[in-house]
PDB file of N, CA and C in Angstrom:
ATOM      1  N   UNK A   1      -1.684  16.829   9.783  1.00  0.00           N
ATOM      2  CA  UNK A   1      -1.375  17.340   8.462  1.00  0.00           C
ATOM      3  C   UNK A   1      -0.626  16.302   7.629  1.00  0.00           C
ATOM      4  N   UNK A   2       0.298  15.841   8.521  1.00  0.00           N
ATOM      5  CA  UNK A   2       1.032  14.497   7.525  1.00  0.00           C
ATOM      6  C   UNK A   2       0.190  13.436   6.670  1.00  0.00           C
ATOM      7  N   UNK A   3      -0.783  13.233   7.685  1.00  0.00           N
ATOM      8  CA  UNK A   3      -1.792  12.169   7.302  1.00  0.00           C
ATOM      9  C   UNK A   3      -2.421  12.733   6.079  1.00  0.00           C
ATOM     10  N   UNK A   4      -3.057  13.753   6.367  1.00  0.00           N
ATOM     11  CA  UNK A   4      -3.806  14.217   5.311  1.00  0.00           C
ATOM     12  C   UNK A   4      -2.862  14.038   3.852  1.00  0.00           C
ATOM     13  N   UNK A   5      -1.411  14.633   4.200  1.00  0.00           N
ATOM     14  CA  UNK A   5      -1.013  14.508   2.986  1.00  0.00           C
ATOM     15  C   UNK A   5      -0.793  13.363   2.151  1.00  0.00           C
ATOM     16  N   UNK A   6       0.155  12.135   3.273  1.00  0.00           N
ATOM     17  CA  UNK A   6       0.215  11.169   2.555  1.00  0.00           C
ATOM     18  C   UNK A   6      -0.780  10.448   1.951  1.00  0.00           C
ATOM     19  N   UNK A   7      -2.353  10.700   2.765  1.00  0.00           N
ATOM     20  CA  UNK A   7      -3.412  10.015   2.111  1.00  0.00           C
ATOM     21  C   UNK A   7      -3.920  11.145   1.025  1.00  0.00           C
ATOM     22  N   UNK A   8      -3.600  11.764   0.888  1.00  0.00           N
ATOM     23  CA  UNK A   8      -3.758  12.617  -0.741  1.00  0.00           C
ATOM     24  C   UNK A   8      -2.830  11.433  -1.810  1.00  0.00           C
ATOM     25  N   UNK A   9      -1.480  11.710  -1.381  1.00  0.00           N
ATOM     26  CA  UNK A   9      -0.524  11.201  -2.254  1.00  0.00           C
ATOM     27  C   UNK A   9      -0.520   9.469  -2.590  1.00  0.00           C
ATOM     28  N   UNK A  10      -0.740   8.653  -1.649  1.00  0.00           N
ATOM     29  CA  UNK A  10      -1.784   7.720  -1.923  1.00  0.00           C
ATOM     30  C   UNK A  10      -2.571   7.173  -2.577  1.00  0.00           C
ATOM     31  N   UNK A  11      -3.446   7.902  -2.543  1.00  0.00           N
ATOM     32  CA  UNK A  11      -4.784   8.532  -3.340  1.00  0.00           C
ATOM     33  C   UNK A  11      -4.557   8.553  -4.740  1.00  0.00           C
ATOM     34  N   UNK A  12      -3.525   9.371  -5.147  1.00  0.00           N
ATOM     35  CA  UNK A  12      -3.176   9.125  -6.311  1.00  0.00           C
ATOM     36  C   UNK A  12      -2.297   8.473  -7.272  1.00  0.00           C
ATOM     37  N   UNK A  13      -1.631   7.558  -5.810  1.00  0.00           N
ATOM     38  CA  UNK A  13      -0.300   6.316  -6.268  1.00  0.00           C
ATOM     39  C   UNK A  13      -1.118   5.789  -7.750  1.00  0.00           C
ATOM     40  N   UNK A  14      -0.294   5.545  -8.841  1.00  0.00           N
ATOM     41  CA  UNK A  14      -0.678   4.963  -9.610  1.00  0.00           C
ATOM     42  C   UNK A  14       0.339   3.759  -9.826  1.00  0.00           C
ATOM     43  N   UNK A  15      -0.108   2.492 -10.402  1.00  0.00           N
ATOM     44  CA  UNK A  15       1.192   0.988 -10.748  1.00  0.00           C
ATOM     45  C   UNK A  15       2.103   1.737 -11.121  1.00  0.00           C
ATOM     46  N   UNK A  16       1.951   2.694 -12.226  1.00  0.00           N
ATOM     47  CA  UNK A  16       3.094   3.347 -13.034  1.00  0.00           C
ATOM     48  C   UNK A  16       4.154   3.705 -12.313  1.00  0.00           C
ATOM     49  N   UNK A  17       3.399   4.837 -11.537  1.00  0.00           N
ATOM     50  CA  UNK A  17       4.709   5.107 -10.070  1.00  0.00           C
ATOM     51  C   UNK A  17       5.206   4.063  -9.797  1.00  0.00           C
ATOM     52  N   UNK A  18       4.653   2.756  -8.924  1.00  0.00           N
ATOM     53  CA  UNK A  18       5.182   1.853  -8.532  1.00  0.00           C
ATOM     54  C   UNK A  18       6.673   0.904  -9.379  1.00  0.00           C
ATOM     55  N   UNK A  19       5.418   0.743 -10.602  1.00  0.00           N
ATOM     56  CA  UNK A  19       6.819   0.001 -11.560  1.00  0.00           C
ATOM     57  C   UNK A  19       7.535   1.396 -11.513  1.00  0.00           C
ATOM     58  N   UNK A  20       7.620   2.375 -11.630  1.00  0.00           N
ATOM     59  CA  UNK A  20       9.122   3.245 -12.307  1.00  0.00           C
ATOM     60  C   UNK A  20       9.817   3.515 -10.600  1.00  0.00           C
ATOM     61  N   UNK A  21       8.924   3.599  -9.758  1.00  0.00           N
ATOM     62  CA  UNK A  21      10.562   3.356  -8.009  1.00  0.00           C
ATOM     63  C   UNK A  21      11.170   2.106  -8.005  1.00  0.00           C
ATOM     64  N   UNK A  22      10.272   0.909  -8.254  1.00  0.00           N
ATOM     65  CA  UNK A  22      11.134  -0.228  -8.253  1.00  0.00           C
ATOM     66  C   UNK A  22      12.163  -0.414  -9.497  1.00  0.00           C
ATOM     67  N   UNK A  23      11.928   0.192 -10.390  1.00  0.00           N
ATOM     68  CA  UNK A  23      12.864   0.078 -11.586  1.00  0.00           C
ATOM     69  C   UNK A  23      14.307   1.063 -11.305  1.00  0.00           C
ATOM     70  N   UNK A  24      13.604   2.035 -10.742  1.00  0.00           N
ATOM     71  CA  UNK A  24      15.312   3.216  -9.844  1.00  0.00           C
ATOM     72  C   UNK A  24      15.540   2.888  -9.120  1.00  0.00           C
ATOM     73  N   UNK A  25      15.418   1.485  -8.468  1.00  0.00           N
ATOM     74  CA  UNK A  25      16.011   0.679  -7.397  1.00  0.00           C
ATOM     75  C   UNK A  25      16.016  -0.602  -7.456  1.00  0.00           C
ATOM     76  N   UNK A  26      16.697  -0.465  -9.048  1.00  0.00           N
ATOM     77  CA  UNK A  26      16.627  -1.950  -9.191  1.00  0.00           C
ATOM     78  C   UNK A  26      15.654  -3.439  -8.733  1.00  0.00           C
ATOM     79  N   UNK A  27      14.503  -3.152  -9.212  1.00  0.00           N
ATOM     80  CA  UNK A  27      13.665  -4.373  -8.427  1.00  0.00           C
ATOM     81  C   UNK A  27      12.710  -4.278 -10.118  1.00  0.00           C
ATOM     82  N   UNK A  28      12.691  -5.322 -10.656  1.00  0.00           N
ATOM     83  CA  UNK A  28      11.792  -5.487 -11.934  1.00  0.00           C
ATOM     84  C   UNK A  28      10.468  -6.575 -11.336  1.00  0.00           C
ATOM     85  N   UNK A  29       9.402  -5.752 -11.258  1.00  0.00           N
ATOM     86  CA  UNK A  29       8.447  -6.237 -11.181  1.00  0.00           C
ATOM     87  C   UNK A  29       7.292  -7.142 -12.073  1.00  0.00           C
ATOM     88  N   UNK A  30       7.161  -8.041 -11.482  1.00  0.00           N
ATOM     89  CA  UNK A  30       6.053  -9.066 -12.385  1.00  0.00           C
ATOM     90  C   UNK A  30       4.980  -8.546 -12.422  1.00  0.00           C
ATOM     91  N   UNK A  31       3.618  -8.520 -13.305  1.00  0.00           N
ATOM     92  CA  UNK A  31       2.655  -7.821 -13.671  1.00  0.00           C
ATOM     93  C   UNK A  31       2.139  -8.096 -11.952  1.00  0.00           C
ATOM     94  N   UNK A  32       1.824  -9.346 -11.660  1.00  0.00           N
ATOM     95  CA  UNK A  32       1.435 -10.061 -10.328  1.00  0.00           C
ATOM     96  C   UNK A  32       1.898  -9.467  -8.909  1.00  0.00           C
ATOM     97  N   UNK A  33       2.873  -9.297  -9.021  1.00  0.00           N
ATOM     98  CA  UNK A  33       3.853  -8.705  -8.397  1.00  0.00           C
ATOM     99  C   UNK A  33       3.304  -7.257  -8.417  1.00  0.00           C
ATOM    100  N   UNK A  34       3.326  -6.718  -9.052  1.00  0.00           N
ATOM    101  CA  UNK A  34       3.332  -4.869  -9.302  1.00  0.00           C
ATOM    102  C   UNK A  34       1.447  -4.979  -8.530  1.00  0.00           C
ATOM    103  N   UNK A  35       0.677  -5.809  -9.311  1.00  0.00           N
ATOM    104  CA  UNK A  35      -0.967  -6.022  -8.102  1.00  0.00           C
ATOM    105  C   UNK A  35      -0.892  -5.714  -7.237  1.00  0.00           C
ATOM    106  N   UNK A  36      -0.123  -7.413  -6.484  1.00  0.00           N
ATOM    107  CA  UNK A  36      -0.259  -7.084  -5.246  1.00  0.00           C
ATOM    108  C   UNK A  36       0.594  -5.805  -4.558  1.00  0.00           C
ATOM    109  N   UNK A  37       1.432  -5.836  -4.710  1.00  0.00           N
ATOM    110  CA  UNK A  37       1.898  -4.491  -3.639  1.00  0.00           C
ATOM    111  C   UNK A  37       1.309  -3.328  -4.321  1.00  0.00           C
ATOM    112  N   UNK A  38       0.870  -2.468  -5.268  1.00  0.00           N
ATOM    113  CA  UNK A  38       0.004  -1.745  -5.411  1.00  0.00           C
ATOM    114  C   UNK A  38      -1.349  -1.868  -3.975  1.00  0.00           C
ATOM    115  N   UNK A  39      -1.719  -3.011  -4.064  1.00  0.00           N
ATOM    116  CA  UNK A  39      -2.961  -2.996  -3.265  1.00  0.00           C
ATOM    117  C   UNK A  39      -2.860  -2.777  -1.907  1.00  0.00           C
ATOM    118  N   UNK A  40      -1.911  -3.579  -1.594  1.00  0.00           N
ATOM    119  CA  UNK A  40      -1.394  -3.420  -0.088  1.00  0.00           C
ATOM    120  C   UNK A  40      -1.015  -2.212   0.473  1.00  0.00           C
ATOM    121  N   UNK A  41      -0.230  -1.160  -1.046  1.00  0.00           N
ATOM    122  CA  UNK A  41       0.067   0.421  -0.090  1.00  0.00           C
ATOM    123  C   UNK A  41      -1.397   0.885  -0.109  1.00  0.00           C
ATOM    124  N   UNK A  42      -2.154   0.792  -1.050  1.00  0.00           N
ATOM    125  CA  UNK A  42      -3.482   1.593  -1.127  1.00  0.00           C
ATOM    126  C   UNK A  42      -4.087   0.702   0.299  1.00  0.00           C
ATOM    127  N   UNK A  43      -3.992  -0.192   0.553  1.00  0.00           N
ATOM    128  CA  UNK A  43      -5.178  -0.635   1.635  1.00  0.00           C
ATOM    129  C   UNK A  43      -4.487  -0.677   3.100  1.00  0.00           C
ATOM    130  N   UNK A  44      -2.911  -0.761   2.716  1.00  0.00           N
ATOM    131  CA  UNK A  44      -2.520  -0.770   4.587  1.00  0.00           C
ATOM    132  C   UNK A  44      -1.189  -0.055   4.236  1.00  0.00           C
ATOM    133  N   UNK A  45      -1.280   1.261   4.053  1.00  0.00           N
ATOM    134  CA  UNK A  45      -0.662   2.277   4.284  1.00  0.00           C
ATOM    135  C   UNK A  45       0.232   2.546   5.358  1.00  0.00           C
ATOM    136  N   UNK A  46      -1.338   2.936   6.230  1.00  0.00           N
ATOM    137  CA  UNK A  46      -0.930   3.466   7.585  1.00  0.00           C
ATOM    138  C   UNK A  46      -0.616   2.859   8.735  1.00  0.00           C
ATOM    139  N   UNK A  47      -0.786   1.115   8.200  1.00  0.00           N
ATOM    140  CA  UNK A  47       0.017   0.140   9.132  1.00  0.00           C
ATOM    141  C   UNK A  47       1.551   0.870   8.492  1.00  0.00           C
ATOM    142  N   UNK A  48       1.825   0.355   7.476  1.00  0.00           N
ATOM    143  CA  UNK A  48       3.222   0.834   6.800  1.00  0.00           C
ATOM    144  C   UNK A  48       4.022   1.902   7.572  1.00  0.00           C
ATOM    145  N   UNK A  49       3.339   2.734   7.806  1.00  0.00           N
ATOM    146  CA  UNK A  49       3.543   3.626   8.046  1.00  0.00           C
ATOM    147  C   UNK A  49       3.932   4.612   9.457  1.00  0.00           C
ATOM    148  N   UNK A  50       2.722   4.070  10.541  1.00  0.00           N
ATOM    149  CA  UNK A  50       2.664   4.273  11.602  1.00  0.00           C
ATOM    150  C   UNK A  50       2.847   2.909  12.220  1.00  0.00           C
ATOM    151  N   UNK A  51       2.327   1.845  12.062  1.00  0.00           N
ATOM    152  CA  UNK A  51       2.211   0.580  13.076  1.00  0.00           C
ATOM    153  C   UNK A  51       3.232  -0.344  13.119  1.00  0.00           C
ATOM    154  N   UNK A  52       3.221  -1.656  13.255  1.00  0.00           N
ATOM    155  CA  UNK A  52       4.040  -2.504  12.600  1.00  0.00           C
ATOM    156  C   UNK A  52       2.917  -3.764  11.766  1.00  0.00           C
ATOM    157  N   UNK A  53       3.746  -3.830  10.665  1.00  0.00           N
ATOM    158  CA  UNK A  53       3.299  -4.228   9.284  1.00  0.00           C
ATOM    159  C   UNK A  53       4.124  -5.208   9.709  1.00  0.00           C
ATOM    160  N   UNK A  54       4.943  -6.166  10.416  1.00  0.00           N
ATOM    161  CA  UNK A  54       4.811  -7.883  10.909  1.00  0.00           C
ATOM    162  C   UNK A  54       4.458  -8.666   9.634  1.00  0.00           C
ATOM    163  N   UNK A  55       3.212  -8.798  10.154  1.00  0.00           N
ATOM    164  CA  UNK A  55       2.491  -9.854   9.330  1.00  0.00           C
ATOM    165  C   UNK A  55       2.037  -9.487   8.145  1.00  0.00           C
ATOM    166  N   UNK A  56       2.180  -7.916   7.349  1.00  0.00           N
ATOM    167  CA  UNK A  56       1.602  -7.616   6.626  1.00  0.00           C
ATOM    168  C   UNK A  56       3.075  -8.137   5.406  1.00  0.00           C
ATOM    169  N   UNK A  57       4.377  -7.981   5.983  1.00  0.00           N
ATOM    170  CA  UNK A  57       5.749  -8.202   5.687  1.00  0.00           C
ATOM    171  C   UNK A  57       5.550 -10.017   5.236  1.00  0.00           C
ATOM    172  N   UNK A  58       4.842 -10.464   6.575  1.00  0.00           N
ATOM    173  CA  UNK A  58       5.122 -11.501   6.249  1.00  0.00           C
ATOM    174  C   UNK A  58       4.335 -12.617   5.072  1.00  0.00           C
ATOM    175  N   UNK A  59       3.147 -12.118   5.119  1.00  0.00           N
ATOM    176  CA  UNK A  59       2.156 -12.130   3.809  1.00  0.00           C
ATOM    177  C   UNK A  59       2.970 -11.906   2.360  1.00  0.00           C
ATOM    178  N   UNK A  60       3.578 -10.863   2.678  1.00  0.00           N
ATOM    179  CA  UNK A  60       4.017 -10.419   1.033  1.00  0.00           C
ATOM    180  C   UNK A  60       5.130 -11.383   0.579  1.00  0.00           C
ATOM    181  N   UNK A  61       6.214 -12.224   1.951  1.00  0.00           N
ATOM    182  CA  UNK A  61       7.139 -13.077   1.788  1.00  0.00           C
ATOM    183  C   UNK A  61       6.806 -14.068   0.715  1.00  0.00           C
ATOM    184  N   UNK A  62       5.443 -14.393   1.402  1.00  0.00           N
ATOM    185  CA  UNK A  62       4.831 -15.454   0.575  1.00  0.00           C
ATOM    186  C   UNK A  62       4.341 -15.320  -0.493  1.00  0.00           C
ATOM    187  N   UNK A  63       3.655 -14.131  -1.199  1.00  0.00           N
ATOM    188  CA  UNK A  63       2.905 -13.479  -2.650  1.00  0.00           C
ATOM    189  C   UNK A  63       3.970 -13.521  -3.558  1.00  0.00           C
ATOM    190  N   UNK A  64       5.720 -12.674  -3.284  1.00  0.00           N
ATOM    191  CA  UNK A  64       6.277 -12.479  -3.956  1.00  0.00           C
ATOM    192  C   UNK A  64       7.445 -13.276  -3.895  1.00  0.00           C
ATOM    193  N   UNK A  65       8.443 -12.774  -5.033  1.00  0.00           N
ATOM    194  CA  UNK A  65       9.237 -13.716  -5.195  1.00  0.00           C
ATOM    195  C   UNK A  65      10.508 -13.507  -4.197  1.00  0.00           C
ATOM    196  N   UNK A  66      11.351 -14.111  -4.167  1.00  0.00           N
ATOM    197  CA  UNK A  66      12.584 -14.018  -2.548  1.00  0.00           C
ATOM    198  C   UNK A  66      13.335 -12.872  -3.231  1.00  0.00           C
ATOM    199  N   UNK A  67      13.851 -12.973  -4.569  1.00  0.00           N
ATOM    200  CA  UNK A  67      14.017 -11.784  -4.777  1.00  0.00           C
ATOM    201  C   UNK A  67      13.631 -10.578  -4.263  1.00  0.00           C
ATOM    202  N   UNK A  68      12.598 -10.002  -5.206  1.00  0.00           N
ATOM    203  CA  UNK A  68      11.690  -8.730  -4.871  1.00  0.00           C
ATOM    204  C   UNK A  68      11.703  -8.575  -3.544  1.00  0.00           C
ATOM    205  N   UNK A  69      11.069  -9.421  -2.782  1.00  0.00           N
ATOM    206  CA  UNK A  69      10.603  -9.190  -1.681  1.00  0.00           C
ATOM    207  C   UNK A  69      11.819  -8.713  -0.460  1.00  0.00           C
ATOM    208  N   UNK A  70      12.725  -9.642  -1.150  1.00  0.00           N
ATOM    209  CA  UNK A  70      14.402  -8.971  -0.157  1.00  0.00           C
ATOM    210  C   UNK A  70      14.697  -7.573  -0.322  1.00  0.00           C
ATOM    211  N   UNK A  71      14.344  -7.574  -1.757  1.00  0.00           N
ATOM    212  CA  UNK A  71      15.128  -5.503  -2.259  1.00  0.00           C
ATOM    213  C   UNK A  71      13.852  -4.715  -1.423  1.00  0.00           C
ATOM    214  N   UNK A  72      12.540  -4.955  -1.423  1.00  0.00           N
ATOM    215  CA  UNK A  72      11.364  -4.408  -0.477  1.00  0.00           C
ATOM    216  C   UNK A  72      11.302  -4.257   0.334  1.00  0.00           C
ATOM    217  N   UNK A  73      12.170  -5.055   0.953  1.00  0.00           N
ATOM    218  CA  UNK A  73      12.165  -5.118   2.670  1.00  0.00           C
ATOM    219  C   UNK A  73      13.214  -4.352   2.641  1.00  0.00           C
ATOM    220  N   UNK A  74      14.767  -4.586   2.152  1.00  0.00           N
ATOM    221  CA  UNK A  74      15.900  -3.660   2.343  1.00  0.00           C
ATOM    222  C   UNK A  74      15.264  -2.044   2.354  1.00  0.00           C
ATOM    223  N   UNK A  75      14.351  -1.725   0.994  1.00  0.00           N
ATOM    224  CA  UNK A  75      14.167  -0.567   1.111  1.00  0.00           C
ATOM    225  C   UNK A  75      13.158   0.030   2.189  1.00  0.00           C
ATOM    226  N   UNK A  76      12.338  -0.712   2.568  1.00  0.00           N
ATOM    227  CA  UNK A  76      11.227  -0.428   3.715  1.00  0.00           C
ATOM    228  C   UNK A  76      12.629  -0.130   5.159  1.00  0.00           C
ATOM    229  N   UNK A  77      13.178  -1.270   5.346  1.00  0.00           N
ATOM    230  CA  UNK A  77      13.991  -0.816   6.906  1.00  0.00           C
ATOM    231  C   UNK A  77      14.661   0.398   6.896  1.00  0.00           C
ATOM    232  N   UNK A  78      15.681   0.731   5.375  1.00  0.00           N
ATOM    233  CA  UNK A  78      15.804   1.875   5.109  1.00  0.00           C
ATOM    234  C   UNK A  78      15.085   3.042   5.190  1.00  0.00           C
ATOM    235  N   UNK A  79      14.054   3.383   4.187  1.00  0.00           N
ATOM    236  CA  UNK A  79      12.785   4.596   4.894  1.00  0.00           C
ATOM    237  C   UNK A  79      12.626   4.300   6.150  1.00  0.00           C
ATOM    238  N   UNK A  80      12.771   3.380   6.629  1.00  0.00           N
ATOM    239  CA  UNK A  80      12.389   3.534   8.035  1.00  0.00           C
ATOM    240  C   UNK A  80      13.188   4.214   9.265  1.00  0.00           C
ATOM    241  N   UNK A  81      14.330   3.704   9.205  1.00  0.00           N
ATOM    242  CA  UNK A  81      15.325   4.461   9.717  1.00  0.00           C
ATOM    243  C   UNK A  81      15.936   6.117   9.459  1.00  0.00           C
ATOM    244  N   UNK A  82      15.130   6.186   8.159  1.00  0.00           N
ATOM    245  CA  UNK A  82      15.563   7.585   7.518  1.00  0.00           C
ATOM    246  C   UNK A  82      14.115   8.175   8.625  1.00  0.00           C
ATOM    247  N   UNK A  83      13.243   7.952   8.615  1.00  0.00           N
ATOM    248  CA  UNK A  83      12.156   8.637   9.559  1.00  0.00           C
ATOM    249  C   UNK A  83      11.796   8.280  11.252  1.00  0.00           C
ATOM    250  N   UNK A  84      12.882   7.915  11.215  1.00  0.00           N
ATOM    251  CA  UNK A  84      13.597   7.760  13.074  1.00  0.00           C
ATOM    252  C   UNK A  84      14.657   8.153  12.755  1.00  0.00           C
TER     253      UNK A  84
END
């Protein structure tokens, strides 16, 4: 049932969402920036989610800027620990 839901909610992630969580958590996104990670939740989710995203982390090190990518990661270990 989880699955189903989050891939509903997913489904209908739009950039907009994206730019307005990173903006309530302080992270101002570059048009480039707001792309790629848009694409990455739509296409590897359920690594995100269920697996380990490693290399998917470590890909994005390199796309984005040290900035962004530090407040992204802070907030990813966070959700993460909130769902353990």
């Amino acid at each position: 049932m989880n699955d189903y839901l989050l891939q509903l909610y997913i489904e209908r992630l739009t950039k907009d969402d994206i730019n307005n969580f990173g903006k309530t958590n302080g992270i101002t996104l570059e048009s480039d920036e707001l792309d790629i990670i848009y694409n990455y939740l739509k296409c590897h989710w359920r690594t995100f989610y269920y697996g380990n995203p490693k290399e998917l982390l470590e890909e994005l090190k390199v796309k984005l800027s040290s900035d962004t990518y530090s407040k992204i990661e802070t907030l990813y270990i966070q959700a993460r620990e909130k769902l353990n």
